[in-house]
N, C-alpha and C. Protein backbone atom coordinates (compact mmCIF):
# COMPACT_ATOMS: atom_id res chain seq x y z
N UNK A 1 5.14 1.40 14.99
CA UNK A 1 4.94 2.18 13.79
C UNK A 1 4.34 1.29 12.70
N UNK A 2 3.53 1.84 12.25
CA UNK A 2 2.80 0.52 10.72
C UNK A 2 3.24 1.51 9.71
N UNK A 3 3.42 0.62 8.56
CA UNK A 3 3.82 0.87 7.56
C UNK A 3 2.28 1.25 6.52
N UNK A 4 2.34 1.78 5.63
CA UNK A 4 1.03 1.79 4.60
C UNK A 4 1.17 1.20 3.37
N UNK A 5 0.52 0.10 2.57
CA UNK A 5 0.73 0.00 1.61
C UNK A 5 -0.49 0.22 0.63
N UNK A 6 -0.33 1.20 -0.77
CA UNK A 6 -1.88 1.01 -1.64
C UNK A 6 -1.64 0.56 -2.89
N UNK A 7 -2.74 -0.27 -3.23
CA UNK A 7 -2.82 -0.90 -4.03
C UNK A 7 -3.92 -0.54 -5.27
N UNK A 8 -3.48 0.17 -6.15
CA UNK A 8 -4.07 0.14 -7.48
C UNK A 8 -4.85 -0.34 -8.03
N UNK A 9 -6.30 0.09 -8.91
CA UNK A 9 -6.51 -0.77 -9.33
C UNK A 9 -5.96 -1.64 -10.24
N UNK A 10 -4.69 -1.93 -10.93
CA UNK A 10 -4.06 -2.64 -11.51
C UNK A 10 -3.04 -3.86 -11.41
N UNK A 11 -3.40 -3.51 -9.74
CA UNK A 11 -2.69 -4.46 -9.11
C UNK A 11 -3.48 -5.80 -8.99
N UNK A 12 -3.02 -7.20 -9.11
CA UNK A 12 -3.66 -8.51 -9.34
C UNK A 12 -3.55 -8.96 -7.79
N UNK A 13 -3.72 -7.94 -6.72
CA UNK A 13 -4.53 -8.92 -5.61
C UNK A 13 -5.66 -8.15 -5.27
N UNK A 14 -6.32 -7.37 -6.20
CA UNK A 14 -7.58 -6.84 -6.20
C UNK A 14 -8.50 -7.38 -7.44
N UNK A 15 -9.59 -8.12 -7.10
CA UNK A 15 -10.22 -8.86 -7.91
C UNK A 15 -11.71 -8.28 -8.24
N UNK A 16 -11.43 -8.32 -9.45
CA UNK A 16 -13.10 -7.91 -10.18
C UNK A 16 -14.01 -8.73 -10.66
N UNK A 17 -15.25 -8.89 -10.16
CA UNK A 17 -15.98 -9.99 -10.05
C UNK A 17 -17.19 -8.90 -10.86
N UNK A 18 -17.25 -9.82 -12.41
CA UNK A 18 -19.00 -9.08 -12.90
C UNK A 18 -18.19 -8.07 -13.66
N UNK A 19 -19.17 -7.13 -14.35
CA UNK A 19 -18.97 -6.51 -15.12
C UNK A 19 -18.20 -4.86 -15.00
N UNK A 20 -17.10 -4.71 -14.70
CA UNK A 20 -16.24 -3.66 -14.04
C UNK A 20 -15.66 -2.93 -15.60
N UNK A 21 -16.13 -1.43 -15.40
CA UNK A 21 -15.01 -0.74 -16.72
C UNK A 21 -14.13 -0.06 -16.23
N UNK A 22 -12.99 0.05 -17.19
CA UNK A 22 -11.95 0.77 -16.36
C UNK A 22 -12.06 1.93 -17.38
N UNK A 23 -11.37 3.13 -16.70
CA UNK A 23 -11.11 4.94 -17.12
C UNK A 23 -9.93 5.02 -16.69
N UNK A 24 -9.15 6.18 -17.18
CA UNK A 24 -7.62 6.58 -16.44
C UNK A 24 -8.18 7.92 -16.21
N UNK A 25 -7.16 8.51 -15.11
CA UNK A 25 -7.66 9.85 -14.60
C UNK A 25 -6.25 10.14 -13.94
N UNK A 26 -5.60 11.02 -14.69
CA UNK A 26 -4.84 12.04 -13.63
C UNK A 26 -4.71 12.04 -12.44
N UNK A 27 -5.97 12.65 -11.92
CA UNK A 27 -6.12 12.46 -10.67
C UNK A 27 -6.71 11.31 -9.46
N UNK A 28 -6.21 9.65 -10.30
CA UNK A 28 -6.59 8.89 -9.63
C UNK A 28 -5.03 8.15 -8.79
N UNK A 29 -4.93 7.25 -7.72
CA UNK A 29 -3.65 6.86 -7.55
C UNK A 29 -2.91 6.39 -8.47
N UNK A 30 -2.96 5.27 -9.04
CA UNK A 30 -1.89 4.90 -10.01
C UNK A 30 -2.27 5.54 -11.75
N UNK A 31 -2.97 6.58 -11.83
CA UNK A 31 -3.86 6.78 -12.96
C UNK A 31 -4.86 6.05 -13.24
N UNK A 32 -5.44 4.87 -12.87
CA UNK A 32 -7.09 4.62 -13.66
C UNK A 32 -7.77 4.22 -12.20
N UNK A 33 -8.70 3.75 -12.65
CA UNK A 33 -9.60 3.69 -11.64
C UNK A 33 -10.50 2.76 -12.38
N UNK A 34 -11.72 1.78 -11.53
CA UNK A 34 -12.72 1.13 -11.96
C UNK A 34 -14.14 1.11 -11.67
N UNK A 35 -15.25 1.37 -12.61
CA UNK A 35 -16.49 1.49 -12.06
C UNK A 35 -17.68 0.45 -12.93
N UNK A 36 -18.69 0.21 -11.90
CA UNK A 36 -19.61 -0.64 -12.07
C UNK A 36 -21.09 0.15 -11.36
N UNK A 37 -21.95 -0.45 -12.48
CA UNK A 37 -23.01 0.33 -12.53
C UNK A 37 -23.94 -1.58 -12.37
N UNK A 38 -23.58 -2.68 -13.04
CA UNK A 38 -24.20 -4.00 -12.64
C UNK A 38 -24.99 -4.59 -11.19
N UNK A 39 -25.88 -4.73 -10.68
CA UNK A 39 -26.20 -4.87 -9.88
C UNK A 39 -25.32 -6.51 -9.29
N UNK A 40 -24.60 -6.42 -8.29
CA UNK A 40 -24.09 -7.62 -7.87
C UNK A 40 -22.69 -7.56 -7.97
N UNK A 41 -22.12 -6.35 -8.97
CA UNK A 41 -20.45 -6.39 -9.25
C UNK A 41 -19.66 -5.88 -7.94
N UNK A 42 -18.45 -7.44 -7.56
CA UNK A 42 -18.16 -7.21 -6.64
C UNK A 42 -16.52 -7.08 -7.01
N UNK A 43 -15.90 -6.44 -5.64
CA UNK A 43 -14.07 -6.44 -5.65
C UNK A 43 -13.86 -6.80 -4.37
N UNK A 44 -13.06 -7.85 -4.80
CA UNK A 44 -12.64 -8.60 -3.38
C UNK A 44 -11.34 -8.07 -3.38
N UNK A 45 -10.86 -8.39 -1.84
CA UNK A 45 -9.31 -8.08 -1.24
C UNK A 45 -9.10 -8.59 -0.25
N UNK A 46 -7.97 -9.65 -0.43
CA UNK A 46 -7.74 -10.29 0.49
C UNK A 46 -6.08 -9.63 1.30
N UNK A 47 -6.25 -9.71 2.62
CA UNK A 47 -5.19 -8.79 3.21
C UNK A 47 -4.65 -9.31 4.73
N UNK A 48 -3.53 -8.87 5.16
CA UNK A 48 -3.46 -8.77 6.54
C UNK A 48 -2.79 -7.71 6.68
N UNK A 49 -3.40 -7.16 8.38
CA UNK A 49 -3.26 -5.67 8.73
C UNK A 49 -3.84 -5.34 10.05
N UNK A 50 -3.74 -4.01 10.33
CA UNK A 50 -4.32 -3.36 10.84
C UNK A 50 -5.60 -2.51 10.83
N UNK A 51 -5.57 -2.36 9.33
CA UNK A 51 -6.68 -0.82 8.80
C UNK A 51 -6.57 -1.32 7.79
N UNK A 52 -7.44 -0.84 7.00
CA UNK A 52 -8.20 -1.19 5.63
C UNK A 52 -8.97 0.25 5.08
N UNK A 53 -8.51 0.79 3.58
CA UNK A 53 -9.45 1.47 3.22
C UNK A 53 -9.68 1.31 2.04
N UNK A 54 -10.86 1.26 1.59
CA UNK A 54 -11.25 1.91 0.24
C UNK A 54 -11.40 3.32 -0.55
N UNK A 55 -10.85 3.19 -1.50
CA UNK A 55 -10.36 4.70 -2.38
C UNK A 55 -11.00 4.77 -3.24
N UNK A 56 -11.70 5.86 -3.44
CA UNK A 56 -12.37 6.05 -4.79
C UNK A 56 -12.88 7.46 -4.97
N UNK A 57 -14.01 7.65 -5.77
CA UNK A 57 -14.87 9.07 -5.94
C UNK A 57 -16.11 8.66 -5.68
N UNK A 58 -16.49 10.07 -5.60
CA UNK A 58 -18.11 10.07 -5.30
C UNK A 58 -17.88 11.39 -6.76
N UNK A 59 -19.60 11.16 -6.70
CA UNK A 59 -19.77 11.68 -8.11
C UNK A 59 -21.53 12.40 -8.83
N UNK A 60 -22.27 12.69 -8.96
CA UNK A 60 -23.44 12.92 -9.27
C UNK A 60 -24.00 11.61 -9.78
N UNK A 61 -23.11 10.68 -9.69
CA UNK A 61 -23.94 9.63 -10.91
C UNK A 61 -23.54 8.49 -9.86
N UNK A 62 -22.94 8.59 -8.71
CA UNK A 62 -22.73 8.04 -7.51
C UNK A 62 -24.25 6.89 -6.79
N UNK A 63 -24.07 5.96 -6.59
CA UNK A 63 -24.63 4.82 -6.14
C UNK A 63 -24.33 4.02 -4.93
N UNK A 64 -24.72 3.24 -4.90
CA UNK A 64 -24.87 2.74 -3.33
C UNK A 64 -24.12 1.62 -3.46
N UNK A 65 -23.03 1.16 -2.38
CA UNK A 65 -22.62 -0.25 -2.20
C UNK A 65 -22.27 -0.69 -1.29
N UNK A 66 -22.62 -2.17 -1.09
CA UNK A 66 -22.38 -2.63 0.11
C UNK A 66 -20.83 -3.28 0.71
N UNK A 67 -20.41 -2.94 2.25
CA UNK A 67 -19.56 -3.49 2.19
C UNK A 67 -19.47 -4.90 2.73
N UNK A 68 -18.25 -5.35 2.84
CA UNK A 68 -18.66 -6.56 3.67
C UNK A 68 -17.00 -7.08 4.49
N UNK A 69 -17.28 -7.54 5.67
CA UNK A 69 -15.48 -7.91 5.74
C UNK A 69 -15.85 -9.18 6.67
N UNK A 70 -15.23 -10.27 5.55
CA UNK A 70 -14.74 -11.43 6.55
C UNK A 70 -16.28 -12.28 6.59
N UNK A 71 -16.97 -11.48 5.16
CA UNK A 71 -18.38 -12.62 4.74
C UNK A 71 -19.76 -11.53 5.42
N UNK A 72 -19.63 -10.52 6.78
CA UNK A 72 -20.08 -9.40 7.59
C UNK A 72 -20.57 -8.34 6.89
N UNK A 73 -22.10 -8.26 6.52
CA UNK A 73 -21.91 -6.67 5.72
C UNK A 73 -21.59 -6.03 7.23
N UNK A 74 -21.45 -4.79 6.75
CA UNK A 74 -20.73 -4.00 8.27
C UNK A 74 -21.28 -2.53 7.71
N UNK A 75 -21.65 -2.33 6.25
CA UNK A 75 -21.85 -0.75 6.01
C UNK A 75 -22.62 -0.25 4.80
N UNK A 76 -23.48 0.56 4.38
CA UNK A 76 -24.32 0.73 2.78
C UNK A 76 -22.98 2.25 2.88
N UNK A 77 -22.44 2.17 1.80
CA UNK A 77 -21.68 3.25 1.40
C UNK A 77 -22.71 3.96 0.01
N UNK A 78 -22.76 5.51 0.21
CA UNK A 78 -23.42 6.04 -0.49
C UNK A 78 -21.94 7.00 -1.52
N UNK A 79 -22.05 6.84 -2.63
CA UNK A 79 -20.81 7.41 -3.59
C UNK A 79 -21.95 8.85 -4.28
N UNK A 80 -22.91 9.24 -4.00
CA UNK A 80 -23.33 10.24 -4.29
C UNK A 80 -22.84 11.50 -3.78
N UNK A 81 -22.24 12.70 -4.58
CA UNK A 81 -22.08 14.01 -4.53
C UNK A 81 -22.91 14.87 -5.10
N UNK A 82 -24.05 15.86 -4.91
CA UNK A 82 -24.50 16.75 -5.87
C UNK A 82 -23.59 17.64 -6.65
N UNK A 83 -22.15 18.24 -6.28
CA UNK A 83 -21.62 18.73 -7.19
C UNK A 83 -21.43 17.87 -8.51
N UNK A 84 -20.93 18.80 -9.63
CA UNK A 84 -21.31 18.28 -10.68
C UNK A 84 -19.95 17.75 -10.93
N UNK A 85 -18.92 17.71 -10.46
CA UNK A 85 -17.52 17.39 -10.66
C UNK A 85 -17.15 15.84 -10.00
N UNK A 86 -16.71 15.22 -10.00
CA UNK A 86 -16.28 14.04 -9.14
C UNK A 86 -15.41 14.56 -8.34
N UNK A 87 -15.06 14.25 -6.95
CA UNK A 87 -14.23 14.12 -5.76
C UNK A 87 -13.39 13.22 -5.91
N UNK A 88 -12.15 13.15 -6.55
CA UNK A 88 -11.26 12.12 -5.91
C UNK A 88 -10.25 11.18 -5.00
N UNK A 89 -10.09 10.73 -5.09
CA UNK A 89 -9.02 9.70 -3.88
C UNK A 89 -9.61 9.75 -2.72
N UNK A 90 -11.06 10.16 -2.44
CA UNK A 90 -11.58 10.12 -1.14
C UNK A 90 -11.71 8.56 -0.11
N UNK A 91 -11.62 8.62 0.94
CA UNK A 91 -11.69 7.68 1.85
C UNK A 91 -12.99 7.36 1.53
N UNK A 92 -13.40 6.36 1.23
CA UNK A 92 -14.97 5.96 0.45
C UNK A 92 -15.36 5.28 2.45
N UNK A 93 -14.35 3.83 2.62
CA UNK A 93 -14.94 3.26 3.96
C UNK A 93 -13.33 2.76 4.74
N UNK A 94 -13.55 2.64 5.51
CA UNK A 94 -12.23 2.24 6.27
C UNK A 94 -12.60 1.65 7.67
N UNK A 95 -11.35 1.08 8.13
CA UNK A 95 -12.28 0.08 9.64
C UNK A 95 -10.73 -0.43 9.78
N UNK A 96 -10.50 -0.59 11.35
CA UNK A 96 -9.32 -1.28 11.79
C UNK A 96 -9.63 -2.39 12.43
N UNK A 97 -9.43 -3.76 12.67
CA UNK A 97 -9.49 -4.86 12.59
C UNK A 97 -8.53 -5.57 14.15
N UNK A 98 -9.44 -6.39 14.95
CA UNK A 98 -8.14 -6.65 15.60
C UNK A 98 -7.33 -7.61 15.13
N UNK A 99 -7.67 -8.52 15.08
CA UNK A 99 -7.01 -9.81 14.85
C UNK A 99 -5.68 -9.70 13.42
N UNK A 100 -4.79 -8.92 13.58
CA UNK A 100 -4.39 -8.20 12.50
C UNK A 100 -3.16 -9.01 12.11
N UNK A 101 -2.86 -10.43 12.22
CA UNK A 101 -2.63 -11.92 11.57
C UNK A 101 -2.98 -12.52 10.92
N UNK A 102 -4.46 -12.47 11.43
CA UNK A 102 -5.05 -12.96 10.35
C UNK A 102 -5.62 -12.76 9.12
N UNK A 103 -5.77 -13.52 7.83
CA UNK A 103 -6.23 -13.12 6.40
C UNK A 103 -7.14 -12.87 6.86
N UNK A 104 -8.00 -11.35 5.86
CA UNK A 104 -9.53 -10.86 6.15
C UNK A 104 -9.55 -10.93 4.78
N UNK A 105 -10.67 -10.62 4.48
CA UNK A 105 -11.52 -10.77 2.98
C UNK A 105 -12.32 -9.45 3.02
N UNK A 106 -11.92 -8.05 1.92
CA UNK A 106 -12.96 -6.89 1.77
C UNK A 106 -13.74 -7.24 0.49
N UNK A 107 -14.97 -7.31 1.03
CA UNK A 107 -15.80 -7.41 -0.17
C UNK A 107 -16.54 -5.80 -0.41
N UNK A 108 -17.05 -4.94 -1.71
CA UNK A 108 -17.16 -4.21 -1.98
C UNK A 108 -18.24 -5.16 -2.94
N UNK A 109 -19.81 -4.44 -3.00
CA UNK A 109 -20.56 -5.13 -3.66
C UNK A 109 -21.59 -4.07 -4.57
N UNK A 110 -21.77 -3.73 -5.65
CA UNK A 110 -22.64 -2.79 -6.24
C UNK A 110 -24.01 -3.28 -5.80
N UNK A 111 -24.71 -2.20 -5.67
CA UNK A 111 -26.31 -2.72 -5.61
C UNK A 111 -27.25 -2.65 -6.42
N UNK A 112 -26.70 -1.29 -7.26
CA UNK A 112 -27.51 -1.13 -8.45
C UNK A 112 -28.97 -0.16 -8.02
N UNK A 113 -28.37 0.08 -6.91
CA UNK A 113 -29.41 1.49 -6.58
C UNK A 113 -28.65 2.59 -5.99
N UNK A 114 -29.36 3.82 -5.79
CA UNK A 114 -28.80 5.10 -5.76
C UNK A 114 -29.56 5.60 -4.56
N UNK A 115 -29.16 6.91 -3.87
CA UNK A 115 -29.72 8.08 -3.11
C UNK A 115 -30.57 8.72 -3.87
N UNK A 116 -31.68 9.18 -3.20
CA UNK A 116 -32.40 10.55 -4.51
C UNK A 116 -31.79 11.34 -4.98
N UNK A 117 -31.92 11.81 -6.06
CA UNK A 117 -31.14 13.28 -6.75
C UNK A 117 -29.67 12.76 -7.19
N UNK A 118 -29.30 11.61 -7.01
CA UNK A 118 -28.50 10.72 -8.06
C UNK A 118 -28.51 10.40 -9.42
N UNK A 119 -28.06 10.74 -10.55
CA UNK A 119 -28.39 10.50 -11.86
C UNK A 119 -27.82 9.21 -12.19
N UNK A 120 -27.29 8.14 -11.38
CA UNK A 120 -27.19 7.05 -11.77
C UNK A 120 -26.48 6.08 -10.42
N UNK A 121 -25.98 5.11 -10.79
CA UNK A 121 -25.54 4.07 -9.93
C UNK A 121 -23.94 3.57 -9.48
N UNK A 122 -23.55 4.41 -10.07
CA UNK A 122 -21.76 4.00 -10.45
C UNK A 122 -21.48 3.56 -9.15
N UNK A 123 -20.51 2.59 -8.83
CA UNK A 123 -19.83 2.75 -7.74
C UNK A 123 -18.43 2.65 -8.14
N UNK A 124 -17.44 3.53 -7.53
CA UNK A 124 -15.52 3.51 -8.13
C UNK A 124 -14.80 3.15 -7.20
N UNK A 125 -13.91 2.82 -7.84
CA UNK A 125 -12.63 1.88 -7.03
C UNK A 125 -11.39 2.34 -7.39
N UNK A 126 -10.86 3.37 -6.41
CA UNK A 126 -9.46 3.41 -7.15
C UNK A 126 -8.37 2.95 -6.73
N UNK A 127 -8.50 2.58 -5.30
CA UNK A 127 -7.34 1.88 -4.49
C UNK A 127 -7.68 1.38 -3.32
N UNK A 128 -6.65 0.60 -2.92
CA UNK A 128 -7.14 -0.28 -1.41
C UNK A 128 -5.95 0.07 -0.85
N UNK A 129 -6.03 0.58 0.19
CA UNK A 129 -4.86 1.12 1.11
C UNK A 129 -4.91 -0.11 2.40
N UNK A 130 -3.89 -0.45 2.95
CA UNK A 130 -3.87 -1.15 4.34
C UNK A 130 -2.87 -0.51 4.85
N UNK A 131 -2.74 -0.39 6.12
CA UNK A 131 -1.71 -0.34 7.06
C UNK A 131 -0.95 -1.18 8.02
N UNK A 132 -0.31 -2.15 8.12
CA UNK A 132 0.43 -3.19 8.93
C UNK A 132 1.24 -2.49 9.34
N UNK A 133 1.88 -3.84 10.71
CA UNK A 133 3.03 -3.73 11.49
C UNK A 133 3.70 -4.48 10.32
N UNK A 134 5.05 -3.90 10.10
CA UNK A 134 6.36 -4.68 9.93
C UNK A 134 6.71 -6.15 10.31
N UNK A 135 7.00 -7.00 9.98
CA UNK A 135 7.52 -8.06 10.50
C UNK A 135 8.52 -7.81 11.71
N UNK A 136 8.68 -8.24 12.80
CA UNK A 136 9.61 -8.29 13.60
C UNK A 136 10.91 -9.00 13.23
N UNK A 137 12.12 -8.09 13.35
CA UNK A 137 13.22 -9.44 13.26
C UNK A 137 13.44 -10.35 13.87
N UNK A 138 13.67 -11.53 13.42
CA UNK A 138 13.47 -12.67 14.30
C UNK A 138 15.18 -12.61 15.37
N UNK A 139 15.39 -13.15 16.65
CA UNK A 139 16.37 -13.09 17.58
C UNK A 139 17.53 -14.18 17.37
N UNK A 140 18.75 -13.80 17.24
CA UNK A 140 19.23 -15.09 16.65
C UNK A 140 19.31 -16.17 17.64
């Protein structure tokens, strides 16, 4: 059985690299959330696990970012919605990992470009979810 743990953006083992603003929202996990429109603004997360996701919205003003795990881009995530409302707490990217001992590194990187019919570049961050095994009890 794995356990889930998510992490906020307010939580200090999620790191904001570059120019990141924060908003609160009701409807975000811990109430706020963070977005970057900077070309290069990154959020690192360092973890051990099983699964890994990123939480956020997509949005009309939704932009492109890259991911990366363990130094690997692995994915271009597009945060564009044509509705005019934002989507929240959506599964933005996620990926299960074997080696699930060892520290991984999620990098999340703005690019500062968009999909067509995008009115801007945002990319949001509202939580980092992982899933681990439990520690085993040790045998006396």
């Amino acid at each position: 059985m794995l356990d889930i743990a998510r992490f906020d953006v307010v939580s200090r083992r999620i790191s904001f690299i570059g120019n990141w603003s924060a908003a609160s929202s009701v409807f975000c996990s811990g109430g706020n959330y963070c977005f970057a429109r900077e070309t290069g603004a990154v959020v690192e997360f360092l973890f051990v696990g099983k699964k890994i996701k990123w939480i956020g919205q997509t949005a009309n003003t939704g932009g492109l970012a890259h991911v990366y795990l363990d130094g690997e881009f692995v994915k271009e995530v597009d945060l564009y919605d044509s509705r005019r409302y934002m989507s929240w707490q959506k599964v933005l990217w996620e990926t299960e990992v074997e080696e699930t001992l060892k520290p991984h590194i999620l990098r999340i990187e703005v690019t500062g470009t968009s999909s067509p019919g995008s009115q801007g570049v945002d990319v949001f961050v509202d939580a980092i979810e992982i899933e681990y095994t439990p520690k085993q009890p040790r045998e006396l």
